[in-house]
C-alpha atoms as a PDB file:
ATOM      1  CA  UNK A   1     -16.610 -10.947  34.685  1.00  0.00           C
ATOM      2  CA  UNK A   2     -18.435 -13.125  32.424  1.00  0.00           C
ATOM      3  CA  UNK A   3     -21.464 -11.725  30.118  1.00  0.00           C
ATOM      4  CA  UNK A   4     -24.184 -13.220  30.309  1.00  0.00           C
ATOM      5  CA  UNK A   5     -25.055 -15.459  27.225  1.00  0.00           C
ATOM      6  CA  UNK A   6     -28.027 -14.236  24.944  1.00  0.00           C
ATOM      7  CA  UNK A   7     -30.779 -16.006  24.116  1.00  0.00           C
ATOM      8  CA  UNK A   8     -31.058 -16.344  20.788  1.00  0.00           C
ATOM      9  CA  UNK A   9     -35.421 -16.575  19.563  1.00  0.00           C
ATOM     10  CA  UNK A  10     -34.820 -20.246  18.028  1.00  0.00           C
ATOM     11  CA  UNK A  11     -33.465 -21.453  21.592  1.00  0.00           C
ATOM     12  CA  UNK A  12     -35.806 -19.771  23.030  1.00  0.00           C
ATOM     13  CA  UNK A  13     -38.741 -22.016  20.434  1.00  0.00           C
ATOM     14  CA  UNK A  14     -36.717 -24.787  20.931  1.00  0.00           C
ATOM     15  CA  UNK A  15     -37.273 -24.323  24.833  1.00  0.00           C
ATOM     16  CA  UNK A  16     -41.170 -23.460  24.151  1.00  0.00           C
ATOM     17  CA  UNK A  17     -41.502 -26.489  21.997  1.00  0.00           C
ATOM     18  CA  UNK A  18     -39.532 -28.972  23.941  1.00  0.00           C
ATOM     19  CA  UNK A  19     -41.768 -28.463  27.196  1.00  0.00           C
ATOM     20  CA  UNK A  20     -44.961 -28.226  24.789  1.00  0.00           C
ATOM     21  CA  UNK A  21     -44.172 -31.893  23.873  1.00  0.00           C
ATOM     22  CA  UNK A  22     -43.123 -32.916  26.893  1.00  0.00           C
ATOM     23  CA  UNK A  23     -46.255 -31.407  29.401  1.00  0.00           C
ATOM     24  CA  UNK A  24     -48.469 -33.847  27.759  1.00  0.00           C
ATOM     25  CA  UNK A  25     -46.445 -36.918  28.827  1.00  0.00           C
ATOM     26  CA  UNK A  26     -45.677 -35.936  32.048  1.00  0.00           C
ATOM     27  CA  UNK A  27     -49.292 -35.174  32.990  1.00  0.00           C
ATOM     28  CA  UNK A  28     -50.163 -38.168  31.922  1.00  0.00           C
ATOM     29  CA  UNK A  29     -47.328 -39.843  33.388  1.00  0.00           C
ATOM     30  CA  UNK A  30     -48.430 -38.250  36.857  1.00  0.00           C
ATOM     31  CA  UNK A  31     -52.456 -38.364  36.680  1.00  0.00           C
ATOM     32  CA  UNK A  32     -52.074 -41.834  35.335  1.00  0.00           C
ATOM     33  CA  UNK A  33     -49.414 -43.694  37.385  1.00  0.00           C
ATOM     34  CA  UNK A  34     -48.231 -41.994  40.140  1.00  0.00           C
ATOM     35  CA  UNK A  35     -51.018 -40.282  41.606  1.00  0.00           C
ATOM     36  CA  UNK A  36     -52.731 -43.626  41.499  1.00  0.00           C
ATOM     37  CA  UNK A  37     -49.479 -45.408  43.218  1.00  0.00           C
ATOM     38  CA  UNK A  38     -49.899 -43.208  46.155  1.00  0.00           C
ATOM     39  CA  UNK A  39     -53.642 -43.226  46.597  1.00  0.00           C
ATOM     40  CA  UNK A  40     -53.520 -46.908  46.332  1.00  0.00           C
ATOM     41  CA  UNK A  41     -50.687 -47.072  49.280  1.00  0.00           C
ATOM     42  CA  UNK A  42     -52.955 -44.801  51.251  1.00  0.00           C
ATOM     43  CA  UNK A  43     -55.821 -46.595  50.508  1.00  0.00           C
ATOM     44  CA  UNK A  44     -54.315 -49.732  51.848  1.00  0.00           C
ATOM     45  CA  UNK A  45     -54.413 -48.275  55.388  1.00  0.00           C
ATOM     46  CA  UNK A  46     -58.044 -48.209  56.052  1.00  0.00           C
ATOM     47  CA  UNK A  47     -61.044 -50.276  55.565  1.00  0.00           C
ATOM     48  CA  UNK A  48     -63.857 -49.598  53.446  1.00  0.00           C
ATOM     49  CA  UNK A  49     -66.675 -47.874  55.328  1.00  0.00           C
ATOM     50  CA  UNK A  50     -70.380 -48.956  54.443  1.00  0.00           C
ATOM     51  CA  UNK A  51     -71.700 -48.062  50.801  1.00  0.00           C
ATOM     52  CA  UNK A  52     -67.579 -46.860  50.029  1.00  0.00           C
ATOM     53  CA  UNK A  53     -68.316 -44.186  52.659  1.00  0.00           C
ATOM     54  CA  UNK A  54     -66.393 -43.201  55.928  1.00  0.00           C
ATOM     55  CA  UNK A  55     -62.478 -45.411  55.372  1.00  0.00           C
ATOM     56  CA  UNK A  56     -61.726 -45.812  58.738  1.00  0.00           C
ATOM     57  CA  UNK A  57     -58.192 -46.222  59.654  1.00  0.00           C
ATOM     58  CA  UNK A  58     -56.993 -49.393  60.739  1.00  0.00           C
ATOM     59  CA  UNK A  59     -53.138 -49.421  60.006  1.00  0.00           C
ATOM     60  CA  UNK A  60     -51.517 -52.566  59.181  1.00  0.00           C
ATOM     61  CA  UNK A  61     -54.267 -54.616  59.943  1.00  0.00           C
ATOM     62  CA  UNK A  62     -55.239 -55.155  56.175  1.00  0.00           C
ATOM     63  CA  UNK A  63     -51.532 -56.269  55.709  1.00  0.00           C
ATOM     64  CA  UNK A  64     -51.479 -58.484  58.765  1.00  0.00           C
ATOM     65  CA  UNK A  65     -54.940 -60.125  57.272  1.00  0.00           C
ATOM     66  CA  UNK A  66     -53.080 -61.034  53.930  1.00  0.00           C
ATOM     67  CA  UNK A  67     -50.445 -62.631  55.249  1.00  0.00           C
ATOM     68  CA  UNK A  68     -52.542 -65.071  56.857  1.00  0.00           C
ATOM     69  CA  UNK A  69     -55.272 -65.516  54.072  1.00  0.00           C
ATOM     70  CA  UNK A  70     -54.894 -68.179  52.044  1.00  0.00           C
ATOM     71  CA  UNK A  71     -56.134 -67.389  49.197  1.00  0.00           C
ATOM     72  CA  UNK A  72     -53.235 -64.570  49.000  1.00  0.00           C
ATOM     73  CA  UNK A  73     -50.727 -67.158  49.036  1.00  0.00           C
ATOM     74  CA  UNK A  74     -52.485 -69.553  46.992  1.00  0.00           C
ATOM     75  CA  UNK A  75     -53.210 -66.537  44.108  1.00  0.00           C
ATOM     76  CA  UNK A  76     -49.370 -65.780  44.569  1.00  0.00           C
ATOM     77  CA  UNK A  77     -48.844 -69.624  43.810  1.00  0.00           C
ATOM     78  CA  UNK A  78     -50.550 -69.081  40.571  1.00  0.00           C
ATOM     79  CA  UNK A  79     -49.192 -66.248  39.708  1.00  0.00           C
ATOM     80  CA  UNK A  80     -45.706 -67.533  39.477  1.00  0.00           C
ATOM     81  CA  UNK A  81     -46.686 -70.672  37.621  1.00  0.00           C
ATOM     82  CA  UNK A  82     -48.331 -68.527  34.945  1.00  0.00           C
ATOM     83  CA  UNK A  83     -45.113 -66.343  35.270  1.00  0.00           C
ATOM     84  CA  UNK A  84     -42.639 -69.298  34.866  1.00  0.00           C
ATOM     85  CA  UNK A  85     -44.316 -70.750  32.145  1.00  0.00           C
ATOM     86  CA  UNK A  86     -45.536 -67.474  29.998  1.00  0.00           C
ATOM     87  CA  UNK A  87     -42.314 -65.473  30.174  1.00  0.00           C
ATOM     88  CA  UNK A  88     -39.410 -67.980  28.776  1.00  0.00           C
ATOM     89  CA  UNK A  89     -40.924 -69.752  26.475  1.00  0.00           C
ATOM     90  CA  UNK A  90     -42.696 -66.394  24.823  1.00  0.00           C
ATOM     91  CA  UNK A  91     -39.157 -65.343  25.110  1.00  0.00           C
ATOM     92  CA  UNK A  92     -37.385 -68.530  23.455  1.00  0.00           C
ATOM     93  CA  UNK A  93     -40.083 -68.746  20.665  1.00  0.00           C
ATOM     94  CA  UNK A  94     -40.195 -64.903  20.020  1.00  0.00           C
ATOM     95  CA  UNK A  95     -36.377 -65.492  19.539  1.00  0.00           C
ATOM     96  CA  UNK A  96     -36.099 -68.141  17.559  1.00  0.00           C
ATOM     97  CA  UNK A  97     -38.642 -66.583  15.313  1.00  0.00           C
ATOM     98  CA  UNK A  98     -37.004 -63.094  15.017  1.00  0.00           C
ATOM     99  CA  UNK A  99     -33.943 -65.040  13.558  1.00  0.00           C
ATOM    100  CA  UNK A 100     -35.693 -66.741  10.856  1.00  0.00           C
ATOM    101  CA  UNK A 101     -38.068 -63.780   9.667  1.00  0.00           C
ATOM    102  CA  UNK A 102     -35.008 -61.611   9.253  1.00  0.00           C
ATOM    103  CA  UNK A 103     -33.707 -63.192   6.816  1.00  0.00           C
ATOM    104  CA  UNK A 104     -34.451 -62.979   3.143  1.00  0.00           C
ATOM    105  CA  UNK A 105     -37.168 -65.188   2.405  1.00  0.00           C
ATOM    106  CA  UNK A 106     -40.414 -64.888   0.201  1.00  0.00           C
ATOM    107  CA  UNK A 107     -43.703 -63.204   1.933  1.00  0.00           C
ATOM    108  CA  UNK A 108     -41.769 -62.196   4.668  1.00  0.00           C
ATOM    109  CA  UNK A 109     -43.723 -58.983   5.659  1.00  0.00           C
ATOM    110  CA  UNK A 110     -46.310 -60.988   5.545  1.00  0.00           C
ATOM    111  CA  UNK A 111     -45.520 -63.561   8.385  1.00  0.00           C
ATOM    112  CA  UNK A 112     -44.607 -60.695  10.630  1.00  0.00           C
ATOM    113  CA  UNK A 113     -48.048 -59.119  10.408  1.00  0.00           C
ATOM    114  CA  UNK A 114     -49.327 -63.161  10.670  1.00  0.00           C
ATOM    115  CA  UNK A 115     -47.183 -63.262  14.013  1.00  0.00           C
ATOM    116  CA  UNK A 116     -47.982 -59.997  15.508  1.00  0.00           C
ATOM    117  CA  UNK A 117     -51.796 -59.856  14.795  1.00  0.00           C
ATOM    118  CA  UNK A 118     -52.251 -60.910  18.218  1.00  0.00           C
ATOM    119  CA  UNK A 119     -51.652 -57.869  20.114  1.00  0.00           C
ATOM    120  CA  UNK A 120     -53.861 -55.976  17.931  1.00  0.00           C
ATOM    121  CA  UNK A 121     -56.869 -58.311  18.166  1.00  0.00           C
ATOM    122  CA  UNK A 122     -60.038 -57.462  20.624  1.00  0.00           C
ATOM    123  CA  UNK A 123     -58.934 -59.364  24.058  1.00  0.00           C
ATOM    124  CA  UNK A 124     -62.832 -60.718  24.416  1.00  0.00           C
ATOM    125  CA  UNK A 125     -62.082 -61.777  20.897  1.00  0.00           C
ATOM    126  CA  UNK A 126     -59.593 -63.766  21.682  1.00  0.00           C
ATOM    127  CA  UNK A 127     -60.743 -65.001  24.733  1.00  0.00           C
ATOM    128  CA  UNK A 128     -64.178 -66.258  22.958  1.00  0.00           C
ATOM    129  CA  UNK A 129     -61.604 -68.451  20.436  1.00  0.00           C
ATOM    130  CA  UNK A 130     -59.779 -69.972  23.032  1.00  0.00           C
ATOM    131  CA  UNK A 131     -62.803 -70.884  24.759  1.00  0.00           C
ATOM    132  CA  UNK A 132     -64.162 -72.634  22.248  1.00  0.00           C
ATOM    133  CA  UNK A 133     -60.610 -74.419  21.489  1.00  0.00           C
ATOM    134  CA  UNK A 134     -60.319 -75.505  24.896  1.00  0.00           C
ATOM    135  CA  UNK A 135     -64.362 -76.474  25.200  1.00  0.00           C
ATOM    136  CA  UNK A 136     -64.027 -80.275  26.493  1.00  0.00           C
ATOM    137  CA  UNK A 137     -67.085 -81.291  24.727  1.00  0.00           C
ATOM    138  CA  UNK A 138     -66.480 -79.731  20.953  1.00  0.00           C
ATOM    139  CA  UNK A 139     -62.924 -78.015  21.349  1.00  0.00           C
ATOM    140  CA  UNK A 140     -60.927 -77.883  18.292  1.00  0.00           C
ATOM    141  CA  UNK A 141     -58.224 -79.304  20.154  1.00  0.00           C
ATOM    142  CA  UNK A 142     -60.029 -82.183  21.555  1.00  0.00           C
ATOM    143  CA  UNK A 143     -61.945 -83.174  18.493  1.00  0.00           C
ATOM    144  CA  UNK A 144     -58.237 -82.699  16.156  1.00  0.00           C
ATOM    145  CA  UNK A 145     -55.926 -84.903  18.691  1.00  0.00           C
ATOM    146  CA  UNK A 146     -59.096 -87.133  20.176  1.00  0.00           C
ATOM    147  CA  UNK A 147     -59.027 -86.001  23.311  1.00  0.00           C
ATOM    148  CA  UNK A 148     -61.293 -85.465  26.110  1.00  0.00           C
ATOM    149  CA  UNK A 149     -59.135 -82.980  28.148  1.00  0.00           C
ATOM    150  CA  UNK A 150     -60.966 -80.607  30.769  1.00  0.00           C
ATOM    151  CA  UNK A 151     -58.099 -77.708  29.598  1.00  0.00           C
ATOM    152  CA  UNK A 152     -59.530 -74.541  31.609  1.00  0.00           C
ATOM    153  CA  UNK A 153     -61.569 -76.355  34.067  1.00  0.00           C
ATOM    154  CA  UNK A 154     -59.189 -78.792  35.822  1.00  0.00           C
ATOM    155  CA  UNK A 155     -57.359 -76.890  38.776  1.00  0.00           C
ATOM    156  CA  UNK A 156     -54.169 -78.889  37.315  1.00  0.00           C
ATOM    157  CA  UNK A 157     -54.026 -77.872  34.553  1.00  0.00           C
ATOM    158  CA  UNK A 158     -56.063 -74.893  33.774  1.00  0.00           C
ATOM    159  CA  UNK A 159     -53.304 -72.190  34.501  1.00  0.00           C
ATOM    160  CA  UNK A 160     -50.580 -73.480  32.205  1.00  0.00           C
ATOM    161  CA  UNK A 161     -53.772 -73.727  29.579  1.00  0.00           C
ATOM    162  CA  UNK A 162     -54.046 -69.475  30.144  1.00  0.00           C
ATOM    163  CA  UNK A 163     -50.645 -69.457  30.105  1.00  0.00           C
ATOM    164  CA  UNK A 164     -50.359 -70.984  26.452  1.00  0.00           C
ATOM    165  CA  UNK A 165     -52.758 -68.131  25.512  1.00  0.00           C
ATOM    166  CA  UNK A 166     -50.599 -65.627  26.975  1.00  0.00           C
ATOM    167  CA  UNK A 167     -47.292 -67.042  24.915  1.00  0.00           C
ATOM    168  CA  UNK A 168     -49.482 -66.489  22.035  1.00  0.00           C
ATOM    169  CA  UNK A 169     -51.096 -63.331  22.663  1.00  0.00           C
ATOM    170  CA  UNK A 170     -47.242 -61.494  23.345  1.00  0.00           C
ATOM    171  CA  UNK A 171     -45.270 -63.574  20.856  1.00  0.00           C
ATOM    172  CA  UNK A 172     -45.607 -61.151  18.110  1.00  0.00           C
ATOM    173  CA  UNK A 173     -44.210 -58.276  20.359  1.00  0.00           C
ATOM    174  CA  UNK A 174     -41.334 -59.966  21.884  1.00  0.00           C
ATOM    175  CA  UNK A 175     -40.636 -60.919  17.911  1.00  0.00           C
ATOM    176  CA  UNK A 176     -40.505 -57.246  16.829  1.00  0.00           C
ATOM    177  CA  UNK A 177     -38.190 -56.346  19.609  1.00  0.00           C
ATOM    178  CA  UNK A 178     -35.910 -58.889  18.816  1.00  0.00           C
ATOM    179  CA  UNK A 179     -35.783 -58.113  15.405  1.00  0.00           C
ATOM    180  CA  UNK A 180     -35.032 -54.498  16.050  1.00  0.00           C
ATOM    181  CA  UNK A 181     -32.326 -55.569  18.086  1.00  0.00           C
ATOM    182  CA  UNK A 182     -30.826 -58.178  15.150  1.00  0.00           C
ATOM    183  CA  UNK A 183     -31.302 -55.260  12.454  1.00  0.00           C
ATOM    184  CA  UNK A 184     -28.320 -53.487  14.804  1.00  0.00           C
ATOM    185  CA  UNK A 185     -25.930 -56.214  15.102  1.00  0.00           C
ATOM    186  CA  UNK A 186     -23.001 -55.734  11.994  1.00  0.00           C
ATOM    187  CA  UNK A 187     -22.872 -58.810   9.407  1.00  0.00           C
ATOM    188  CA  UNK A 188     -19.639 -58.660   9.333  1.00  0.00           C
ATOM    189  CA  UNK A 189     -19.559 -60.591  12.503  1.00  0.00           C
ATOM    190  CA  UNK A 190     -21.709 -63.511  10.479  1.00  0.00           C
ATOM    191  CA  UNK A 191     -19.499 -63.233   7.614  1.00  0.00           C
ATOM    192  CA  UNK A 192     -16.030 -63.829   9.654  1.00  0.00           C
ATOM    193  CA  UNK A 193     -17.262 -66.544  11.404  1.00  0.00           C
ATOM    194  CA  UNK A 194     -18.554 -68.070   8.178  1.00  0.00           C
ATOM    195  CA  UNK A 195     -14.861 -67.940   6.907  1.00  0.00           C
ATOM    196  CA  UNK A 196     -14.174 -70.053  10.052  1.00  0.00           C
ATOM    197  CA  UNK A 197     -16.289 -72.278   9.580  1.00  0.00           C
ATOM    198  CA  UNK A 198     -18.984 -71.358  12.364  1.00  0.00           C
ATOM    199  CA  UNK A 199     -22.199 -73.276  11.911  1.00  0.00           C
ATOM    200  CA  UNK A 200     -25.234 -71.079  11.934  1.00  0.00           C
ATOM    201  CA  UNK A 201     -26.289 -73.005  15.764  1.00  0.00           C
ATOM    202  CA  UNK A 202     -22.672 -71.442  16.813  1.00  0.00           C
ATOM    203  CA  UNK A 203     -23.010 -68.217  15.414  1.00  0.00           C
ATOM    204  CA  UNK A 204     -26.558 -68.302  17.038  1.00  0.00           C
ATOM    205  CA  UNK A 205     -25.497 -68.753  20.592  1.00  0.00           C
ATOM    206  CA  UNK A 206     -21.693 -66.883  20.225  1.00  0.00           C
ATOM    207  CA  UNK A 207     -22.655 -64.359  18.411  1.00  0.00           C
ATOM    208  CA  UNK A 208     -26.569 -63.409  17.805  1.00  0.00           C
ATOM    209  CA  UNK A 209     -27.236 -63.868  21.506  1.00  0.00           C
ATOM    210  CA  UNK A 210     -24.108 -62.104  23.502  1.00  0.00           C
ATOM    211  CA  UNK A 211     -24.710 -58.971  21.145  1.00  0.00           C
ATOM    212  CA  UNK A 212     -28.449 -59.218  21.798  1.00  0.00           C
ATOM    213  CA  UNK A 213     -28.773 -59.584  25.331  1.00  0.00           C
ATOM    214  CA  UNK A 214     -29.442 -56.085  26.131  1.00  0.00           C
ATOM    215  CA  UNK A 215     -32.769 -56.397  24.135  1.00  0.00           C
ATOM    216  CA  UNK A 216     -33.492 -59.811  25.592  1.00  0.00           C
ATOM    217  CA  UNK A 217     -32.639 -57.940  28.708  1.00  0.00           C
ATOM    218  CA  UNK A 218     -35.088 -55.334  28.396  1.00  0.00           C
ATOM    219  CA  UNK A 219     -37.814 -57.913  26.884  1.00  0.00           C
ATOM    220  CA  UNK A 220     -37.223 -59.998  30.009  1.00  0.00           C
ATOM    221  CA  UNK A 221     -37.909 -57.261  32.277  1.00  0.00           C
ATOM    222  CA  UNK A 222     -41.003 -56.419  31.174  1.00  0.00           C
ATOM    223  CA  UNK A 223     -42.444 -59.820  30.250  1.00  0.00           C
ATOM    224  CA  UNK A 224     -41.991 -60.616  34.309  1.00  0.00           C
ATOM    225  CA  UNK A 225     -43.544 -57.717  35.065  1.00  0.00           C
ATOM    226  CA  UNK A 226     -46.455 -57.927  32.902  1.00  0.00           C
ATOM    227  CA  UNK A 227     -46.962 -61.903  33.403  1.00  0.00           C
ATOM    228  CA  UNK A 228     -46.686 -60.885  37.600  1.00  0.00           C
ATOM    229  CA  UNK A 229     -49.815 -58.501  36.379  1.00  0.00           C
ATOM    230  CA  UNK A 230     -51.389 -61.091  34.400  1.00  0.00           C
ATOM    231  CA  UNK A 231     -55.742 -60.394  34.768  1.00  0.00           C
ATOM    232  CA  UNK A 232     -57.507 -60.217  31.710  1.00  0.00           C
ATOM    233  CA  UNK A 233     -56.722 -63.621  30.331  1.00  0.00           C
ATOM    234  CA  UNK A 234     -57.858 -65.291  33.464  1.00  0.00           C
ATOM    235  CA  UNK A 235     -61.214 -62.676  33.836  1.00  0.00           C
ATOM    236  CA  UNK A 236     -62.225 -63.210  30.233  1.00  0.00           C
ATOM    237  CA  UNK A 237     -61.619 -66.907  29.643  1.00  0.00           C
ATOM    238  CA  UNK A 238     -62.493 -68.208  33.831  1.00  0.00           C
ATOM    239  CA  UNK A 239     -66.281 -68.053  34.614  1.00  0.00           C
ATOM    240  CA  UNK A 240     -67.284 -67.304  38.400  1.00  0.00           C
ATOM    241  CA  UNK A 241     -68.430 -70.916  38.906  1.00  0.00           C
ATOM    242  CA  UNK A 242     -65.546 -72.573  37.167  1.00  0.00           C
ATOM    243  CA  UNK A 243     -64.283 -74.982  39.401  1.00  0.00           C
ATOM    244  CA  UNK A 244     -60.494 -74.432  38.754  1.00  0.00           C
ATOM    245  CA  UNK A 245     -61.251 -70.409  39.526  1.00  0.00           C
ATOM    246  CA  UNK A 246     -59.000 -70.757  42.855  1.00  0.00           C
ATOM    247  CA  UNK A 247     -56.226 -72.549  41.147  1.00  0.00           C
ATOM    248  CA  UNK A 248     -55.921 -69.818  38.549  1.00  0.00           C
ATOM    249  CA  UNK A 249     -56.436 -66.660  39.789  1.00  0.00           C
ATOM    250  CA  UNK A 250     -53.755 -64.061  40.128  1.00  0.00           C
ATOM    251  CA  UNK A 251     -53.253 -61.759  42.672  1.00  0.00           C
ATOM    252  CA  UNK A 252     -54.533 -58.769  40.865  1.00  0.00           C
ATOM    253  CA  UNK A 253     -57.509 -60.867  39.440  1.00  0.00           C
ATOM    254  CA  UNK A 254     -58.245 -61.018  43.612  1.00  0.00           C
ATOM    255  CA  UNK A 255     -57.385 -57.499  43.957  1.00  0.00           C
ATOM    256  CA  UNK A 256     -60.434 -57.081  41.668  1.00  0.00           C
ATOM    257  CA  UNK A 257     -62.407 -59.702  43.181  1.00  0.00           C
ATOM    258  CA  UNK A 258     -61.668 -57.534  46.502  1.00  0.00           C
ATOM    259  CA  UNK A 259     -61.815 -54.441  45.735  1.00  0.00           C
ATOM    260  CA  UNK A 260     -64.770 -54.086  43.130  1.00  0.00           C
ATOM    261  CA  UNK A 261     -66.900 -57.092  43.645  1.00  0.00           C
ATOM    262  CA  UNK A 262     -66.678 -57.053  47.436  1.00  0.00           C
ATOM    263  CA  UNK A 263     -66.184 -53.013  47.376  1.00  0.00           C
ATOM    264  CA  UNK A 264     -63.227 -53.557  50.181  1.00  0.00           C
ATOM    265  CA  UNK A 265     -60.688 -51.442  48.842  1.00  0.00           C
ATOM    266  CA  UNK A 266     -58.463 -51.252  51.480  1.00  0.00           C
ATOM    267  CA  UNK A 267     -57.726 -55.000  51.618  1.00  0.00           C
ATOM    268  CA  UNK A 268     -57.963 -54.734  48.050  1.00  0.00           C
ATOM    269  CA  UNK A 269     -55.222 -51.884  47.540  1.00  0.00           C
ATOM    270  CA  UNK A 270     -53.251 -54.013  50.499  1.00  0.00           C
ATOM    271  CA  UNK A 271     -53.101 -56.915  47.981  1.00  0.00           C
ATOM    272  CA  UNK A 272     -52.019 -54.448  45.269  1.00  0.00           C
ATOM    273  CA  UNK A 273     -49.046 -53.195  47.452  1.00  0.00           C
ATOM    274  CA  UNK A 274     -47.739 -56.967  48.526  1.00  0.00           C
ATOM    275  CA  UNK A 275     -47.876 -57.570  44.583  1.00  0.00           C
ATOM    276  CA  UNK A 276     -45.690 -54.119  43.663  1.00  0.00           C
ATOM    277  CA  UNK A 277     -43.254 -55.225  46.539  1.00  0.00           C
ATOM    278  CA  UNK A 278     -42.343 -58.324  45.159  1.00  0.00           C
ATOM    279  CA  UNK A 279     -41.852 -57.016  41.431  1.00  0.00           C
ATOM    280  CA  UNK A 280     -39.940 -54.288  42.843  1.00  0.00           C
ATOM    281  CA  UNK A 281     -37.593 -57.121  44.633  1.00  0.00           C
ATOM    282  CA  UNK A 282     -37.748 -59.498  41.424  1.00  0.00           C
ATOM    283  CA  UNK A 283     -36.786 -56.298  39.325  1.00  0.00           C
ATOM    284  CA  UNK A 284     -34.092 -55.875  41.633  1.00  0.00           C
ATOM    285  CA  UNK A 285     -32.837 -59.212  41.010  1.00  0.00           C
ATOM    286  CA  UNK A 286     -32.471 -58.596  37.613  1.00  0.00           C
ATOM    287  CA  UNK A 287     -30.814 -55.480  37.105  1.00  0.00           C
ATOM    288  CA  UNK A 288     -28.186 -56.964  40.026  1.00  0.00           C
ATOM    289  CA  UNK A 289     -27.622 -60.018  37.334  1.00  0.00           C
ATOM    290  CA  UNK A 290     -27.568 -57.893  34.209  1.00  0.00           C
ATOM    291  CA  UNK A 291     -23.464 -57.089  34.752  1.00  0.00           C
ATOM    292  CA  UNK A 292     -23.160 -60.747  34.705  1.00  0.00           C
ATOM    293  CA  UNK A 293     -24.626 -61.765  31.119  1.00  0.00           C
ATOM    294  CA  UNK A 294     -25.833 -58.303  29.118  1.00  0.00           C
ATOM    295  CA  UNK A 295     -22.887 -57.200  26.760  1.00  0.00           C
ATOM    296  CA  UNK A 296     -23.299 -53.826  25.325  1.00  0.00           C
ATOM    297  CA  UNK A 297     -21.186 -52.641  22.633  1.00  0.00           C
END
């Protein structure tokens, strides 16, 4: 028969401690996101009763309603365009970038903390500049190139305008990631296929990219998933009378529209679901094509 093992007092802390720094997490893991998953898949079932009082249940009717609507369809429309546009190039750029600022070079802290100052400015900060760059009447961007462009209030072209600020607003994150992921990749690669007389484009695309793409993986991911999220951009910079407001709002900006401004929840939480489904499948996708281009090492 075997004895039993004794606990010793530091595996016992290390047990204590462990779960001490873990609880926190985990609570707010469950309060946070998947309480809220569940109540909004419940939610989805019923229709708001008058003054958010008395749901009544009304099954798939809210689903069967957003299939039909329009406007679902025509937010999903948008959503992708922002999506298609946002997500490579903040990608391509971020890369690029990443390449260049890690190298040696003079001030080079300095252009990282240039690059990434986006993500730590005040969104309604940000959204009051590009306002006043895209303003078709004393824009910088107008006035600089002598334009008269209508950027955020023509329906054809007002989402790809949001979805410039959006490449901005996440380059300096994708950048960061990438570089983390360069900072891991041996020189010694570089260095043989210098002796071979590799040019630094081939190196680029045979060597920096195959031995990167599980962080351009990962940065993919959750650039789709955010950009398929996209609402503050289009909130913050879109007024309620802007003519182009149908042709650029995103599904969870009508979510909002639904389920605050119009207190219908249920249709509102239905919208939310139909959005989750198709990241879930997109996500899918992906992780089904990483065995065909991620190399790990």
């Amino acid at each position: 028969m075997k004895s039993k093992q004794k606990v010793t007092p530091r595996t016992r802390n290390e047990f204590i401690w462990g779960w001490l720094f873990i609880i926190p997490t985990m609570l707010g893991l469950i309060v946070l996101n998947i309480i809220p998953i569940f109540s909004t898949i419940y939610e989805s079932f019923f229709k708001t009763g008058d003054f958010g009082m008395g749901n009544k249940f009304v099954g798939v009717a809210n689903y069967t309603k957003l299939l039909a609507d329009a406007d679902v369809w025509q937010a999903l429309i948008n959503t992708f365009k922002y999506a298609i546009v946002e997500v490579p190039f903040s990608i391509a750029i971020a890369l690029v970038l990443a390449v260049f600022l890690n190298r040696k070079m003079f001030f080079r802290g300095g252009y990282r903390t240039i690059f990434f100052l986006p993500m730590v400015a005040a969104p309604a900060a940000v959204a009051m500049v590009w306002r006043w760059l895209y303003n078709s009447q004393f824009g910088l961007i107008n006035n600089v190139f002598h334009t008269k462009i209508s950027w955020v209030s023509d329906p054809k072209i007002a989402i790809f305008s949001i979805a410039v600020i959006g490449i901005w607003s996440i380059l300096g994150y994708n950048m960061v990631l990438f570089i983390s992921g360069l900072q891991e990749i041996p020189k010694d690669y570089y260095e043989a296929a210098s002796i071979d007389g590799a040019t630094g484009i081939k190196q680029f695309f045979n060597i920096t990219v195959p031995l990167l793409s599980p962080t351009i993986f990962f940065v993919l991911v959750t650039r789709v998933i955010g950009a398929l999220q996209v609402f503050d951009l289009i909130f913050m910079v879109m007024d309620s009378a802007n003519q182009a407001l149908p042709k650029t709002q995103s599904l969870v900006y009508l979510f909002y529209k639904y389920a605050f401004m119009q207190n219908n929840k249920g249709y509102g939480s239905a919208i939310v679901v139909f959005l989750l489904v198709i990241i879930m499948i997109i996500t899918a996708i992906q992780n089904w094509g990483e065995k065909k281009w991620v190399y790990y090492n």
